[in-house]
PDB file of N, CA and C in Angstrom:
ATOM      1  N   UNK A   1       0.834  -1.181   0.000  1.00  0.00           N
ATOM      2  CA  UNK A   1       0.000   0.000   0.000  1.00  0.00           C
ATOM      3  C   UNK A   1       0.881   1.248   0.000  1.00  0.00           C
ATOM      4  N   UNK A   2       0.806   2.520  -0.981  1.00  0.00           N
ATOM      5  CA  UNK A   2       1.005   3.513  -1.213  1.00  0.00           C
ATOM      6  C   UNK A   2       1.221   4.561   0.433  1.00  0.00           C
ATOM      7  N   UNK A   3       2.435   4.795   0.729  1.00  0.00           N
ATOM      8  CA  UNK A   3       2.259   5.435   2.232  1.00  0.00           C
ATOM      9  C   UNK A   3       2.405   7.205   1.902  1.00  0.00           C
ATOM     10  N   UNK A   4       2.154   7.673   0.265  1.00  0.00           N
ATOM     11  CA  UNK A   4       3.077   8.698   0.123  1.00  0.00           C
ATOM     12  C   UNK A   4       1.654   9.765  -0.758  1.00  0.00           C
ATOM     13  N   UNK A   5       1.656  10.474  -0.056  1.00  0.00           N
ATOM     14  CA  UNK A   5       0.389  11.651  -0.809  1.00  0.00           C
ATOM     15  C   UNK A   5       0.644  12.859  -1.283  1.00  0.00           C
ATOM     16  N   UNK A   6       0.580  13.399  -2.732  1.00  0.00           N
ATOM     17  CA  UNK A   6       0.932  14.098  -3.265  1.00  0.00           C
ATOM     18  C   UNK A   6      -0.354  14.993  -2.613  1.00  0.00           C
ATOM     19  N   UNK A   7      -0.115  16.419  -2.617  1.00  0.00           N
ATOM     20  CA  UNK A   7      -1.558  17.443  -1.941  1.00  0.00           C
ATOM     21  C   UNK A   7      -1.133  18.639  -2.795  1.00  0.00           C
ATOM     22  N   UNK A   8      -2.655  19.607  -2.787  1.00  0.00           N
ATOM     23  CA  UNK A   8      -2.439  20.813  -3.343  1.00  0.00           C
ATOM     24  C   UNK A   8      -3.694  21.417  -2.902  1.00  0.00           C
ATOM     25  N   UNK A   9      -3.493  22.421  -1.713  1.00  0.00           N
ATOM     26  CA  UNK A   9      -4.854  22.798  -1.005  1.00  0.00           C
ATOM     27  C   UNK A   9      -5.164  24.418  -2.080  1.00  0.00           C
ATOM     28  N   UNK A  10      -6.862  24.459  -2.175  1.00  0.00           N
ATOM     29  CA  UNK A  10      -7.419  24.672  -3.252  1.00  0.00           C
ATOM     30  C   UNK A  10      -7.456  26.759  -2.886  1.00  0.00           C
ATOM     31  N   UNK A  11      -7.043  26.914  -3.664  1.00  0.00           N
ATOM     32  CA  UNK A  11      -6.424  28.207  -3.921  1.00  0.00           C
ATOM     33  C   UNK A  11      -5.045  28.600  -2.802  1.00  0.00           C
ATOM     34  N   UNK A  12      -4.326  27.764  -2.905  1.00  0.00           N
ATOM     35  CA  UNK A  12      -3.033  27.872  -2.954  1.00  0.00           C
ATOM     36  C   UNK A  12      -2.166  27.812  -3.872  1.00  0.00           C
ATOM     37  N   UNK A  13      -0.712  28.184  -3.731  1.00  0.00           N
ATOM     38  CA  UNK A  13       0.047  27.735  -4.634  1.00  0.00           C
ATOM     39  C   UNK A  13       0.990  26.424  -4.481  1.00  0.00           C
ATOM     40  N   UNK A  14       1.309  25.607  -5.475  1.00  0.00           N
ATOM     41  CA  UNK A  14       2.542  24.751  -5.025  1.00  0.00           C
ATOM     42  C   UNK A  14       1.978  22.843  -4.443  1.00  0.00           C
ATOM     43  N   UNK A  15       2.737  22.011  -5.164  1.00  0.00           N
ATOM     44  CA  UNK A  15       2.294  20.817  -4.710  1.00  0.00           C
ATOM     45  C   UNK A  15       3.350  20.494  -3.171  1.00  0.00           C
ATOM     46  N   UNK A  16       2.774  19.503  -1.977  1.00  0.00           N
ATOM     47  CA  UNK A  16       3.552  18.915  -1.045  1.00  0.00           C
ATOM     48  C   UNK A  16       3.374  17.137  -1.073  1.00  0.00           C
ATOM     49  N   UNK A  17       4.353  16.774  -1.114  1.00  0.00           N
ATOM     50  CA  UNK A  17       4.148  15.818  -0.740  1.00  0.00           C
ATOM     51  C   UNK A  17       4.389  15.169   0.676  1.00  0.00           C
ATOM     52  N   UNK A  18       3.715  14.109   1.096  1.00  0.00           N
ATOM     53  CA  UNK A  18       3.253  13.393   2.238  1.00  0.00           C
ATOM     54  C   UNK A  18       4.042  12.145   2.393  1.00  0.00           C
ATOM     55  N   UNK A  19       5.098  11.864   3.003  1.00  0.00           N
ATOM     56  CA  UNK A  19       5.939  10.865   3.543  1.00  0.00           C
ATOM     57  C   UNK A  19       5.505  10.194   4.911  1.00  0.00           C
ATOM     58  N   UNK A  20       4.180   8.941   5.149  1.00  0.00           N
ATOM     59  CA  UNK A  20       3.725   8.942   6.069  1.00  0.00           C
ATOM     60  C   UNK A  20       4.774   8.145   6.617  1.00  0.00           C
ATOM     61  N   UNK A  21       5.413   7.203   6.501  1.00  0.00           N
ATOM     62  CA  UNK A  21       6.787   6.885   6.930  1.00  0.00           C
ATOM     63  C   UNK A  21       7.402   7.257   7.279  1.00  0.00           C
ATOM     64  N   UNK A  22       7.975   8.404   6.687  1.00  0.00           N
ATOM     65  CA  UNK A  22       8.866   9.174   6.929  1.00  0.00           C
ATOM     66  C   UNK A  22       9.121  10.413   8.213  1.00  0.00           C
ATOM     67  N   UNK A  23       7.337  10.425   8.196  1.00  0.00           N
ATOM     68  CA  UNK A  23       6.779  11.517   8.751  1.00  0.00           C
ATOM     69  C   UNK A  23       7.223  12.608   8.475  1.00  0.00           C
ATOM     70  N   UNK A  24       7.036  12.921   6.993  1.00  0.00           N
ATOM     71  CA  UNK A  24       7.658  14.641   6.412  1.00  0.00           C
ATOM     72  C   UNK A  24       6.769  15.151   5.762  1.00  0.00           C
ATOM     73  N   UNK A  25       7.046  16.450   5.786  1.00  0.00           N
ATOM     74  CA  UNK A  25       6.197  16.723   4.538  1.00  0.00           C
ATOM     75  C   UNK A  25       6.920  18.080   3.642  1.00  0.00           C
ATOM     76  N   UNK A  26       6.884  17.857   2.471  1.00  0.00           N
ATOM     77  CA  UNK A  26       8.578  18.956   1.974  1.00  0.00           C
ATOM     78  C   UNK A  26       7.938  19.206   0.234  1.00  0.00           C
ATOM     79  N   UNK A  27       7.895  20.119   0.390  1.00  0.00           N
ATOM     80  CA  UNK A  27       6.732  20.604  -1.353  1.00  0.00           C
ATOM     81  C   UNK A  27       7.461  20.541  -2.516  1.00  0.00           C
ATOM     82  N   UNK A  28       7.252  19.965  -3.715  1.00  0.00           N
ATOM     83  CA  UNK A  28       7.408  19.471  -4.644  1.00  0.00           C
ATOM     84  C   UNK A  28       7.301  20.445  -5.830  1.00  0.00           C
ATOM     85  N   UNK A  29       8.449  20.244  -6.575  1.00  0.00           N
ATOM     86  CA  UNK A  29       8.462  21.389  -7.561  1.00  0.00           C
ATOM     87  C   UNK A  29       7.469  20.799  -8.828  1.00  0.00           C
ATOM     88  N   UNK A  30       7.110  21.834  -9.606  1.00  0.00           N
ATOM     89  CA  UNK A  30       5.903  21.266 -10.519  1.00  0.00           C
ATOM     90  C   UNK A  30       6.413  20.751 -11.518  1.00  0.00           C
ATOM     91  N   UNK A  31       5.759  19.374 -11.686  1.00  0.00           N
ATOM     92  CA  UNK A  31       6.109  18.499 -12.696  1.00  0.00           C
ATOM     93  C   UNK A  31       6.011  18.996 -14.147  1.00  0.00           C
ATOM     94  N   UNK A  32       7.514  18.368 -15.085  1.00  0.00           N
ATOM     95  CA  UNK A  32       7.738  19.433 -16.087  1.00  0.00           C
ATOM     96  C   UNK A  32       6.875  17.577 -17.058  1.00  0.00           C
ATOM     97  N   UNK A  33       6.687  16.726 -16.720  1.00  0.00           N
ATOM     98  CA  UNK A  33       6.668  15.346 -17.614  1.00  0.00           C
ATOM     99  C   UNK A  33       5.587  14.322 -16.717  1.00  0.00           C
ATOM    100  N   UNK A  34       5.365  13.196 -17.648  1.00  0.00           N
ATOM    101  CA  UNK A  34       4.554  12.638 -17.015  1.00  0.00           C
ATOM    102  C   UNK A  34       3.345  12.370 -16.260  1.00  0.00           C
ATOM    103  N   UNK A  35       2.976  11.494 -15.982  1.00  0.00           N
ATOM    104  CA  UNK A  35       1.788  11.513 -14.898  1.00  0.00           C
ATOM    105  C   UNK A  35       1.132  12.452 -14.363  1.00  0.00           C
ATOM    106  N   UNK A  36       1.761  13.094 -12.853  1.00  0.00           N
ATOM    107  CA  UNK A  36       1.764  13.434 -12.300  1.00  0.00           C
ATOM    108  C   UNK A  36       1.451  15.511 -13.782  1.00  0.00           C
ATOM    109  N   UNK A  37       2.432  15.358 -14.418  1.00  0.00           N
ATOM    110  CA  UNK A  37       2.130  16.920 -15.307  1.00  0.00           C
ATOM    111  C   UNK A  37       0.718  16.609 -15.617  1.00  0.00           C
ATOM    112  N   UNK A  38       0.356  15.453 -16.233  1.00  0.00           N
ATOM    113  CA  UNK A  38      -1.220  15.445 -16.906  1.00  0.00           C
ATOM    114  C   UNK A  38      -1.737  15.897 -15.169  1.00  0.00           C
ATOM    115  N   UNK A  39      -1.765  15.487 -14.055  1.00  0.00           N
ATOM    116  CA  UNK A  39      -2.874  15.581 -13.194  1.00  0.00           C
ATOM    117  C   UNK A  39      -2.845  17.292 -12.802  1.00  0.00           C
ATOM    118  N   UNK A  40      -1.487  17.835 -12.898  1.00  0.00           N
ATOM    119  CA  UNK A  40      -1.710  19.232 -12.447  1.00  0.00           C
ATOM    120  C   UNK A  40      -1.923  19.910 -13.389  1.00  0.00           C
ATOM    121  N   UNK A  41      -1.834  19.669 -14.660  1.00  0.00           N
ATOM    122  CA  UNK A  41      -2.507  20.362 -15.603  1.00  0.00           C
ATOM    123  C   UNK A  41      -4.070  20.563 -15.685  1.00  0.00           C
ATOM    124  N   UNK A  42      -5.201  19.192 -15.778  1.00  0.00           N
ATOM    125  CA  UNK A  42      -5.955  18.914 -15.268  1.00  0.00           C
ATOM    126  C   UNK A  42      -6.895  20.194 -14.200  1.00  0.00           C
ATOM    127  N   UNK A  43      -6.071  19.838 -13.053  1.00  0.00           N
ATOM    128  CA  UNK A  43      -6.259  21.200 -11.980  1.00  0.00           C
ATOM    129  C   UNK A  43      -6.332  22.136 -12.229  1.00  0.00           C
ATOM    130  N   UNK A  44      -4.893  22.477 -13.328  1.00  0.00           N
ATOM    131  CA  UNK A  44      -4.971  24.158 -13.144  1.00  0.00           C
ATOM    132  C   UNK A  44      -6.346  24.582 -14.657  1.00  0.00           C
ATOM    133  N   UNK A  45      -7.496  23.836 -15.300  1.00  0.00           N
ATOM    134  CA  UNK A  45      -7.985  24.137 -15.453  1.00  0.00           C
ATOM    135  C   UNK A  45      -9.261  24.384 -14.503  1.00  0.00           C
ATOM    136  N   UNK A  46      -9.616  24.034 -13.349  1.00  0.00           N
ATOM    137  CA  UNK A  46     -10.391  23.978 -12.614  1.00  0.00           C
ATOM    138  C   UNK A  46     -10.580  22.447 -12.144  1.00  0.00           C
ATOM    139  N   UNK A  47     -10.580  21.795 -13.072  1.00  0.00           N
ATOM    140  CA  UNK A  47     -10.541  20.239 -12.003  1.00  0.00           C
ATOM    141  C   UNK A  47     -10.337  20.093 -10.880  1.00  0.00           C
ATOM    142  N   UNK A  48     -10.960  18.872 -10.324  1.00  0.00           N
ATOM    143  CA  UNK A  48     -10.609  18.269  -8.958  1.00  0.00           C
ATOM    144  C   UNK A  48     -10.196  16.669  -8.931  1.00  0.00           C
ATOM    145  N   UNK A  49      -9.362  16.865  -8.960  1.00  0.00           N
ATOM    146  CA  UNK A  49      -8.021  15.313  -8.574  1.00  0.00           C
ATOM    147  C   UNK A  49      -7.845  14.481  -7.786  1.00  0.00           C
ATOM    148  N   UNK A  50      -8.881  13.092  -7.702  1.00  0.00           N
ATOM    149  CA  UNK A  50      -8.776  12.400  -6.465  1.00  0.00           C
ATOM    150  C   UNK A  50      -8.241  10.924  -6.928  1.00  0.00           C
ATOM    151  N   UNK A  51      -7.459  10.363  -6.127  1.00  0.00           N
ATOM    152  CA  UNK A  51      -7.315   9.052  -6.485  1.00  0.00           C
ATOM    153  C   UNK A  51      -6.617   7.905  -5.424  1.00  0.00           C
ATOM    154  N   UNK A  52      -7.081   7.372  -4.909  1.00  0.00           N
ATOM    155  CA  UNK A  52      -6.788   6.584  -3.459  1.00  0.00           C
ATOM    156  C   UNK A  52      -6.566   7.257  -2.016  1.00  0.00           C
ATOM    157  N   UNK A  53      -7.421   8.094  -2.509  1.00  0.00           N
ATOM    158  CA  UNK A  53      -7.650   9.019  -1.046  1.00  0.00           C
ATOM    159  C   UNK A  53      -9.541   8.874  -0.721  1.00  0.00           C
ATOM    160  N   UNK A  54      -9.681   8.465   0.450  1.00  0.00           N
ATOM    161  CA  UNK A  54     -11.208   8.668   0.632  1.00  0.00           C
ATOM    162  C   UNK A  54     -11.427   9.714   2.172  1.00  0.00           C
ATOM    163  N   UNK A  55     -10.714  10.371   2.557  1.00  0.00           N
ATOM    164  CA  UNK A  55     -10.862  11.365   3.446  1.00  0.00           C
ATOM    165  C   UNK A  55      -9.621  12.151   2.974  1.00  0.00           C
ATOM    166  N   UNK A  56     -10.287  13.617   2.974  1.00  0.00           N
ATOM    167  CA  UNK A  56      -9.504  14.893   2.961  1.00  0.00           C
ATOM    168  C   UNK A  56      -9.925  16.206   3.055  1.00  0.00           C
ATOM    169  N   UNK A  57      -9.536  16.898   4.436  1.00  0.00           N
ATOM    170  CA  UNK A  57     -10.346  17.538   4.477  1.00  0.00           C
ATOM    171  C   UNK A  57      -9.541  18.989   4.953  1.00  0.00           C
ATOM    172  N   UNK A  58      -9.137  20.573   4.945  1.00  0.00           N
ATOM    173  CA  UNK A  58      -8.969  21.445   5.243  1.00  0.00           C
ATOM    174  C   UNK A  58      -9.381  21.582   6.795  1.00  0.00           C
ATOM    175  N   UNK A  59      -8.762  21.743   7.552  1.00  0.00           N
ATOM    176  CA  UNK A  59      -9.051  22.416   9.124  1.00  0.00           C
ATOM    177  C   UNK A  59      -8.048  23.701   9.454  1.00  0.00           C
ATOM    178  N   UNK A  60      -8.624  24.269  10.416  1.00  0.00           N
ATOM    179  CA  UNK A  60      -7.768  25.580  10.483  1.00  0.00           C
ATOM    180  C   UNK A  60      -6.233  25.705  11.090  1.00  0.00           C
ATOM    181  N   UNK A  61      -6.222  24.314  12.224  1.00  0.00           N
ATOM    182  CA  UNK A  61      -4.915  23.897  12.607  1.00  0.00           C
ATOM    183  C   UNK A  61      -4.710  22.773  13.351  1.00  0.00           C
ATOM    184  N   UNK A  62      -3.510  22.548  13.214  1.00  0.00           N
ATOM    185  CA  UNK A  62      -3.258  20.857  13.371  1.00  0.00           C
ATOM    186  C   UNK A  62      -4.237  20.532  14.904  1.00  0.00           C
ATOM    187  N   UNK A  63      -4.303  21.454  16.030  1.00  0.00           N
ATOM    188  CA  UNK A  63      -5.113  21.777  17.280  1.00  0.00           C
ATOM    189  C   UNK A  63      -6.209  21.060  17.023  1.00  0.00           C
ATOM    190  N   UNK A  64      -6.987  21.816  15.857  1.00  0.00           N
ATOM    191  CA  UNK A  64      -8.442  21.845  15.548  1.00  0.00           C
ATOM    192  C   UNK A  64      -8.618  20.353  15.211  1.00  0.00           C
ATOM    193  N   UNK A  65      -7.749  19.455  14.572  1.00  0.00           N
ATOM    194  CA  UNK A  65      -7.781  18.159  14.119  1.00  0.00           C
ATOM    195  C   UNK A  65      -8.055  17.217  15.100  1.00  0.00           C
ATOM    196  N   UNK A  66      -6.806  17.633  15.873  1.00  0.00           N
ATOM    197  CA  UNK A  66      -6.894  16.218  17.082  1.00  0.00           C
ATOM    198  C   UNK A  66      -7.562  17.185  18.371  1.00  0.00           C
ATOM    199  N   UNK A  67      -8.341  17.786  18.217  1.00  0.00           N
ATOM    200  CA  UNK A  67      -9.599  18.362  19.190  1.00  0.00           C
ATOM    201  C   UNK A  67     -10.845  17.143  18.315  1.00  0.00           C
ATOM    202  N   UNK A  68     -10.647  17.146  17.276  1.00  0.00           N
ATOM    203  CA  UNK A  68     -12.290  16.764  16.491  1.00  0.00           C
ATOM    204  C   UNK A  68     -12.871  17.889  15.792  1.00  0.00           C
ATOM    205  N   UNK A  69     -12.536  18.593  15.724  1.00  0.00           N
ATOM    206  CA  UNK A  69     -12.958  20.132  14.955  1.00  0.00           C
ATOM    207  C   UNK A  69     -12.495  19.683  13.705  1.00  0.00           C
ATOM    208  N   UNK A  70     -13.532  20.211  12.808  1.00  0.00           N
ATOM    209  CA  UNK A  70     -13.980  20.285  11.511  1.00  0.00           C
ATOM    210  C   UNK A  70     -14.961  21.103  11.227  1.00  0.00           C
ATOM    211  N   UNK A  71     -15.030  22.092  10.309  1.00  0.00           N
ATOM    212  CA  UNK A  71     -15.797  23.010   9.785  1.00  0.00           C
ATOM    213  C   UNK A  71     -16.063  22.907   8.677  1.00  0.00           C
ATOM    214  N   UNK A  72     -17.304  22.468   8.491  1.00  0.00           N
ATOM    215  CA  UNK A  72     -17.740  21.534   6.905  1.00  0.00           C
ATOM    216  C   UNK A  72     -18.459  22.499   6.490  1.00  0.00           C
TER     217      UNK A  72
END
């Protein structure tokens, strides 16, 4: 199983990726080839990009998470 999540929170700039192993997280310069170029291309027309993720969600800070806070 995949431990590694590419992210791009929605009107921001810039991809991060997610090293759950690793426990890092260190942002990724934009793909000039490949895969990964078709999916942010995709995006930067307005698309939305999901693929082996079934929870994801924006909170205001890491606090708010492991309180249970969510603002839907």
């Amino acid at each position: 199983m995949a431990r590694v999540v590419v992210i791009r929170i929605a009107d921001e700039e810039g991809l991060w990726v997610i090293d759950l192993d690793a426990r890092s997280v260190v942002p990724l310069d934009p793909p000039n080839a490949g895969g990964l170029k078709a999916v942010t291309d995709h995006r930067a027309s307005g698309k939305i990009v999901t693929k082996g993720v079934d929870v994801a969600v924006v909170v205001k800070s890491a606090e708010a998470a492991f309180s249970g806070h969510y603002d839907g």
